[in-house]
C-alpha atoms as a PDB file:
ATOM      1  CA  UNK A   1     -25.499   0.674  52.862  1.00  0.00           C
ATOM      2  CA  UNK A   2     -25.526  -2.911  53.939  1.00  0.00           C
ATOM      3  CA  UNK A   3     -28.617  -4.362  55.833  1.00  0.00           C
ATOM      4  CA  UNK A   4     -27.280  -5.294  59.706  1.00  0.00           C
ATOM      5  CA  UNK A   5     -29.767  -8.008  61.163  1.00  0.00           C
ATOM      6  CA  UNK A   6     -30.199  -8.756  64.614  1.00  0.00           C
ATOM      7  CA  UNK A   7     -28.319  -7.106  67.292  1.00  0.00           C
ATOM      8  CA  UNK A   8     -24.169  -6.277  66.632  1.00  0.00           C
ATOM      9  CA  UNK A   9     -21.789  -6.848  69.341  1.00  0.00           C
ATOM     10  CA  UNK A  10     -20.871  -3.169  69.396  1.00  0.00           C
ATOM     11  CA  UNK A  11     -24.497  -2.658  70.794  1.00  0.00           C
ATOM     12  CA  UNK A  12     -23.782  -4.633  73.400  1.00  0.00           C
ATOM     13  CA  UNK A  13     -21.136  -3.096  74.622  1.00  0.00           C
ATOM     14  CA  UNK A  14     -22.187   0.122  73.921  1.00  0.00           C
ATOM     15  CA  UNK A  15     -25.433  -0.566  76.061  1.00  0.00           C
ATOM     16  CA  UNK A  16     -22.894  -2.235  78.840  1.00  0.00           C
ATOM     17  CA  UNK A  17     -21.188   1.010  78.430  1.00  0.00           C
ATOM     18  CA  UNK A  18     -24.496   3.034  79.159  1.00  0.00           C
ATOM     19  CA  UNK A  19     -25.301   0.935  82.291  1.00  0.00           C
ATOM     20  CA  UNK A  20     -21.900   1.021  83.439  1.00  0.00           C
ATOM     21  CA  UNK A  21     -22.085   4.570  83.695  1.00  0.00           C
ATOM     22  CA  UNK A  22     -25.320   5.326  84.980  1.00  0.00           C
ATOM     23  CA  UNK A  23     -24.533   2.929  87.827  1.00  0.00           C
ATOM     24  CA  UNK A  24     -20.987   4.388  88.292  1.00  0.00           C
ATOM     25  CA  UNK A  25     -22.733   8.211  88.344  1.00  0.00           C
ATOM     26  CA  UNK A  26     -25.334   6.658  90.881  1.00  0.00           C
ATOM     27  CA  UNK A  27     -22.648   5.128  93.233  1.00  0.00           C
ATOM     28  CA  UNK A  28     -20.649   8.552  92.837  1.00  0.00           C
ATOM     29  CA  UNK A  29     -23.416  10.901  93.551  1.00  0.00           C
ATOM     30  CA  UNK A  30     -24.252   8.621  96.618  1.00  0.00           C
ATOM     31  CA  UNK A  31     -21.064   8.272  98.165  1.00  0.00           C
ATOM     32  CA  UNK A  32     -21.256  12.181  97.942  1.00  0.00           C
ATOM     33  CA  UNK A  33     -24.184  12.204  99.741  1.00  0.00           C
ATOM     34  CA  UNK A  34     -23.802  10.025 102.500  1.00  0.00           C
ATOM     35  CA  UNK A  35     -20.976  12.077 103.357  1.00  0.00           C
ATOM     36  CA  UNK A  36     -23.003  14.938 103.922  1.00  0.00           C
ATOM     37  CA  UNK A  37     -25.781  13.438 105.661  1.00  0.00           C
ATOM     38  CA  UNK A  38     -23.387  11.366 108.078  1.00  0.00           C
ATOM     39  CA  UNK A  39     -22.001  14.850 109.024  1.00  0.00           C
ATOM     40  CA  UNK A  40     -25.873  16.721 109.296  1.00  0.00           C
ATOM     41  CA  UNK A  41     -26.313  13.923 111.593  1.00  0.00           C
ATOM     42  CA  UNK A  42     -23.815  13.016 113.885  1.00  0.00           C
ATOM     43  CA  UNK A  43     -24.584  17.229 114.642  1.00  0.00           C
ATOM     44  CA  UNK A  44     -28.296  16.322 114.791  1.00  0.00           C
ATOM     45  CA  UNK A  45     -27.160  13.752 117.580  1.00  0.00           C
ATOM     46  CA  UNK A  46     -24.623  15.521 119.540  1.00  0.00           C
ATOM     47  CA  UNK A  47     -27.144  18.424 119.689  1.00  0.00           C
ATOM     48  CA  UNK A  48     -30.186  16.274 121.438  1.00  0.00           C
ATOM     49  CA  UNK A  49     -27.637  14.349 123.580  1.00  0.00           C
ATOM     50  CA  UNK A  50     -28.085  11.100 121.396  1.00  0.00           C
ATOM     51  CA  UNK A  51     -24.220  10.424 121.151  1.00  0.00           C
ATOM     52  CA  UNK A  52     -22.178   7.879 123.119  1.00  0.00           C
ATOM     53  CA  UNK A  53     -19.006  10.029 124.209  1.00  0.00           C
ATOM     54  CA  UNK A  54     -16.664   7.301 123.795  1.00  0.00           C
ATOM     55  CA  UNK A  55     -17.480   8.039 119.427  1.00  0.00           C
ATOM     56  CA  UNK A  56     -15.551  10.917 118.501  1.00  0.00           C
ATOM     57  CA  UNK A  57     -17.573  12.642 114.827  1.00  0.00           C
ATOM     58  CA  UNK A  58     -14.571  10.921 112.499  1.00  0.00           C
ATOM     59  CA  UNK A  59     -15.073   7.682 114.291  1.00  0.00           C
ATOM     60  CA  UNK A  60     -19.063   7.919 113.554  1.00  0.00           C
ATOM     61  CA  UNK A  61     -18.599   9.515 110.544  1.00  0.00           C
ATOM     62  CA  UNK A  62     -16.698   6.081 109.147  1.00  0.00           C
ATOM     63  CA  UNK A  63     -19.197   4.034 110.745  1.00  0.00           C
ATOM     64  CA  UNK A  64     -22.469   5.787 108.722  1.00  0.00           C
ATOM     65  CA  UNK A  65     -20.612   5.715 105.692  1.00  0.00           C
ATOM     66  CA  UNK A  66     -19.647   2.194 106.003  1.00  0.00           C
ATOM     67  CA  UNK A  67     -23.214   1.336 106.960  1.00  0.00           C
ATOM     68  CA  UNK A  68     -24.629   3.875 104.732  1.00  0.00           C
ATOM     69  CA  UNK A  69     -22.368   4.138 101.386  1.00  0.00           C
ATOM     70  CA  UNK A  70     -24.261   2.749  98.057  1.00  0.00           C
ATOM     71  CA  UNK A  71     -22.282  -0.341  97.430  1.00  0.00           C
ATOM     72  CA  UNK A  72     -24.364  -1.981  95.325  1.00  0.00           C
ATOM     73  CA  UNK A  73     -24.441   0.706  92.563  1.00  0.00           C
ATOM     74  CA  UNK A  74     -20.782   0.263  92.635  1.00  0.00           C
ATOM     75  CA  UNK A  75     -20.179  -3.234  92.714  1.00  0.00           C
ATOM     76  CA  UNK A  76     -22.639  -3.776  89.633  1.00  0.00           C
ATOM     77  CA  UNK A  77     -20.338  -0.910  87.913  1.00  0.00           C
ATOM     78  CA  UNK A  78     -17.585  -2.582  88.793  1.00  0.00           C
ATOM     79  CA  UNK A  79     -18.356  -5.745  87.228  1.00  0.00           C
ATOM     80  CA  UNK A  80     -19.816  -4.726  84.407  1.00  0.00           C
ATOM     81  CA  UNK A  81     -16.423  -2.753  83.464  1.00  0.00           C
ATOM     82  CA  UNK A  82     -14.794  -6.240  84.273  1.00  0.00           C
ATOM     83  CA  UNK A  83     -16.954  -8.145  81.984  1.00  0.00           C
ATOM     84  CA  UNK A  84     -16.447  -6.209  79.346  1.00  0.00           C
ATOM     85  CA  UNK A  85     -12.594  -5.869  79.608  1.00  0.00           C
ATOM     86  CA  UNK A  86     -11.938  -9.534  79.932  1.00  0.00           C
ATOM     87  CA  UNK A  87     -14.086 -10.304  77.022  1.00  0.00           C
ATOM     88  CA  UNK A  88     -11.436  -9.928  74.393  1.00  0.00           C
ATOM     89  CA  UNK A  89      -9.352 -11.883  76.374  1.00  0.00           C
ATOM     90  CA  UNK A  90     -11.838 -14.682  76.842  1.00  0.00           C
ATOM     91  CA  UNK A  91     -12.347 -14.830  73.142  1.00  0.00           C
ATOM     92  CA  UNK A  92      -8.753 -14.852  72.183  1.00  0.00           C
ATOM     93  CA  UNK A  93      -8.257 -17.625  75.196  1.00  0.00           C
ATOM     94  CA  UNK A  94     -11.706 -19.403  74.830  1.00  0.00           C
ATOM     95  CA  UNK A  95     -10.509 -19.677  70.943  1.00  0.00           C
ATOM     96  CA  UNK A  96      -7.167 -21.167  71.400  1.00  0.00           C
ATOM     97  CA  UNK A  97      -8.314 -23.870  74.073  1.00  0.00           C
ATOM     98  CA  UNK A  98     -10.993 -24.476  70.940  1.00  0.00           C
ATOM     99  CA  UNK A  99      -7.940 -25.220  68.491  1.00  0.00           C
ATOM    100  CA  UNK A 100      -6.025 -27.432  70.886  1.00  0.00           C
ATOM    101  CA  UNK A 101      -8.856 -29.581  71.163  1.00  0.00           C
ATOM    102  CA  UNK A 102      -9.165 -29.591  67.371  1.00  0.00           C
ATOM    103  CA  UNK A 103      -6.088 -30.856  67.169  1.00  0.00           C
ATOM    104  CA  UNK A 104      -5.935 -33.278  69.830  1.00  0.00           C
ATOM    105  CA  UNK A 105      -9.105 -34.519  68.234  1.00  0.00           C
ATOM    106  CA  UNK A 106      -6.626 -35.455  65.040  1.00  0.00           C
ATOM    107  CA  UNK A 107      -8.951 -32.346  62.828  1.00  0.00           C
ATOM    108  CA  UNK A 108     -11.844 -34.223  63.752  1.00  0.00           C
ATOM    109  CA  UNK A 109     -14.884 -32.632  61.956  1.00  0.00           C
ATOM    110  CA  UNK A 110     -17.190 -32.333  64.394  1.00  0.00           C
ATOM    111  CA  UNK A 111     -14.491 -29.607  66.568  1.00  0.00           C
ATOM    112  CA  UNK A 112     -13.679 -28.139  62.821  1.00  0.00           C
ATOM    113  CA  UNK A 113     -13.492 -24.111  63.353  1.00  0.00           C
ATOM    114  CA  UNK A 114     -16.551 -22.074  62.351  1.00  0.00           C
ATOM    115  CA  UNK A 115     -19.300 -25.052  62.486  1.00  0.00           C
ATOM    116  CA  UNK A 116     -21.419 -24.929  64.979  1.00  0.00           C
ATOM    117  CA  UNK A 117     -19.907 -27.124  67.733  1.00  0.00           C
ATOM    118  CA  UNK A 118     -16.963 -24.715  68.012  1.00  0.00           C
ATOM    119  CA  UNK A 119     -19.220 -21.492  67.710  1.00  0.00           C
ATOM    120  CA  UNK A 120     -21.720 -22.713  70.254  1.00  0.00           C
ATOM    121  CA  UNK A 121     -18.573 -23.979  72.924  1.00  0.00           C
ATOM    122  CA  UNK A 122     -17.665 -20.128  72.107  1.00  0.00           C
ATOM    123  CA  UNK A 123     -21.382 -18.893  72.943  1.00  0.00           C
ATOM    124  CA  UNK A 124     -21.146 -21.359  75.988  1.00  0.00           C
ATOM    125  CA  UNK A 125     -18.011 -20.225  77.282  1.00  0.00           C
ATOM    126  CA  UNK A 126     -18.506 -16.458  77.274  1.00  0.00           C
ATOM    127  CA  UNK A 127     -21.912 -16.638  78.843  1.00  0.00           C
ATOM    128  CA  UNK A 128     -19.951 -18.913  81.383  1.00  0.00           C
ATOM    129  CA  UNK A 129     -16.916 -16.543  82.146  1.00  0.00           C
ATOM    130  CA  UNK A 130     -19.168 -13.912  82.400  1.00  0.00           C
ATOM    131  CA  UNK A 131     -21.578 -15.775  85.309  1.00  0.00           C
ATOM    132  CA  UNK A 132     -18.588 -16.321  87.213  1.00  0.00           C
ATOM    133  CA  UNK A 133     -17.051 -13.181  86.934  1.00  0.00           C
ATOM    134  CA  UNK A 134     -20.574 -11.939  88.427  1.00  0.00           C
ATOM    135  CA  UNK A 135     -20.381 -14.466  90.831  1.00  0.00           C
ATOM    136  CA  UNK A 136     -17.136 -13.807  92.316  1.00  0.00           C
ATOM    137  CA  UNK A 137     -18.324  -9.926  92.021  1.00  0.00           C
ATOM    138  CA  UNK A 138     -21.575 -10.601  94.178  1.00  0.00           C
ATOM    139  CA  UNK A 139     -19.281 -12.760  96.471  1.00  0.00           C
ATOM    140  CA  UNK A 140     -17.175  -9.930  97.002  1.00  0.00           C
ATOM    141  CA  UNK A 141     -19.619  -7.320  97.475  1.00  0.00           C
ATOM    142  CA  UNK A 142     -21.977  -9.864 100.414  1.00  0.00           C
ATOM    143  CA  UNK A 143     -18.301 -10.713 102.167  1.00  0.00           C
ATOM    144  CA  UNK A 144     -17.508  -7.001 102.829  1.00  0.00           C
ATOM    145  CA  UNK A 145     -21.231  -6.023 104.161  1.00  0.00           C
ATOM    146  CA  UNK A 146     -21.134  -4.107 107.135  1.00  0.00           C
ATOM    147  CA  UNK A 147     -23.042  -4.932 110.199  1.00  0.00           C
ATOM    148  CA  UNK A 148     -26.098  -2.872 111.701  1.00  0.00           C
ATOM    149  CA  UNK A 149     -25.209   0.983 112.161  1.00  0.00           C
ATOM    150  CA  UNK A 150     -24.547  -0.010 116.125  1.00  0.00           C
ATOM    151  CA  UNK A 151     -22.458  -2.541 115.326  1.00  0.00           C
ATOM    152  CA  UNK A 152     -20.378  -0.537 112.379  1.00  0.00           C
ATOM    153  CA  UNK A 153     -20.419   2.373 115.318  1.00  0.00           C
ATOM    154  CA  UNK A 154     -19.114  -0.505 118.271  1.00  0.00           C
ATOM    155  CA  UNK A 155     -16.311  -1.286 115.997  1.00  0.00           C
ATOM    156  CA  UNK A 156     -15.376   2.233 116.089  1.00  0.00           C
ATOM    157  CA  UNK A 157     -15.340   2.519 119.672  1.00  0.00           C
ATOM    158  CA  UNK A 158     -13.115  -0.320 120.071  1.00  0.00           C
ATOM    159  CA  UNK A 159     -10.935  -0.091 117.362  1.00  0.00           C
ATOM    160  CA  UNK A 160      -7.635   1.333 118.622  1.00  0.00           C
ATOM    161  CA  UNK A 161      -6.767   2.932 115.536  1.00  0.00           C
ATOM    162  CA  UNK A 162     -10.167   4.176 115.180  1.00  0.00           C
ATOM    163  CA  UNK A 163      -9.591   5.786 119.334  1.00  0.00           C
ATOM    164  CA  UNK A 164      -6.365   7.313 118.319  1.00  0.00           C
ATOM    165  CA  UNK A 165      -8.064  10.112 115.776  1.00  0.00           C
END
């Protein structure tokens, strides 16, 4: 059996693979939740007379869950599966852009394929690719924050789609 040193790409993605899912199990089991607790306590509020009438329970009910949900768990899921999806299409693209820069370099040695220039602009280019994709991913996830839970909740009151159910 042949001696494997340092770490193999398959770990990677096989520990990518691991986080992926324990984040993706944790977003899951929270969204689950939330539900549940939004309903125990838009009860616990209508019972003690802590409820603005003009909220129906659906209205509130979207409003805690906004407020509430585990998006974090999700969006790290989420762009960890997107990472490692793209990444044998970065290598495939990040390796031609490599080889038309070979050749506009007239085969210049220093841009040969395999030496170290071209593996390192590889290396580079990855790591890059995958920074932006978690870039864009935390952009995403900060744009679509919701409010405080009485602002998520005054949205509901003056939605009109939102009065209509």
């Amino acid at each position: 059996m042949p001696v494997v040193h340092g770490i193999s790409f398959v770990w990677v993605l096989a520990i990518l693979g691991a986080i992926i899912a324990i984040y993706g199990l944790r977003a899951a089991l929270g969204y689950r939740s939330v539900q549940r607790d939004a309903q125990d306590d838009y009860a616990y509020k209508v019972k003690h007379g802590m409820m603005d009438e003009r909220l129906s329970q659906d209205g509130y009910i979207r409003a805690y869950r906004r407020f509430h949900n585990p998006r974090a768990p999700l969006f790290v899921a989420a762009t960890l599966l997107i990472i490692i999806l793209s990444t044998p299409v970065l290598f495939v693209a990040i390796s031609f852009l490599l080889e038309q820069l070979y050749q506009a370099t007239d085969r210049s040695r220093v841009f040969e394929p395999g030496y170290l220039v071209w593996q390192f602009s590889i290396y580079m280019m990855v790591l890059g690719s995958w920074a932006l994709i978690a870039y864009v991913g935390a952009g995403l996830y900060h744009r679509g924050s919701p409010g405080t839970l009485s602002q998520e909740m005054a949205k509901e009151m003056t939605d009109p789609e939102a009065l209509e159910s």
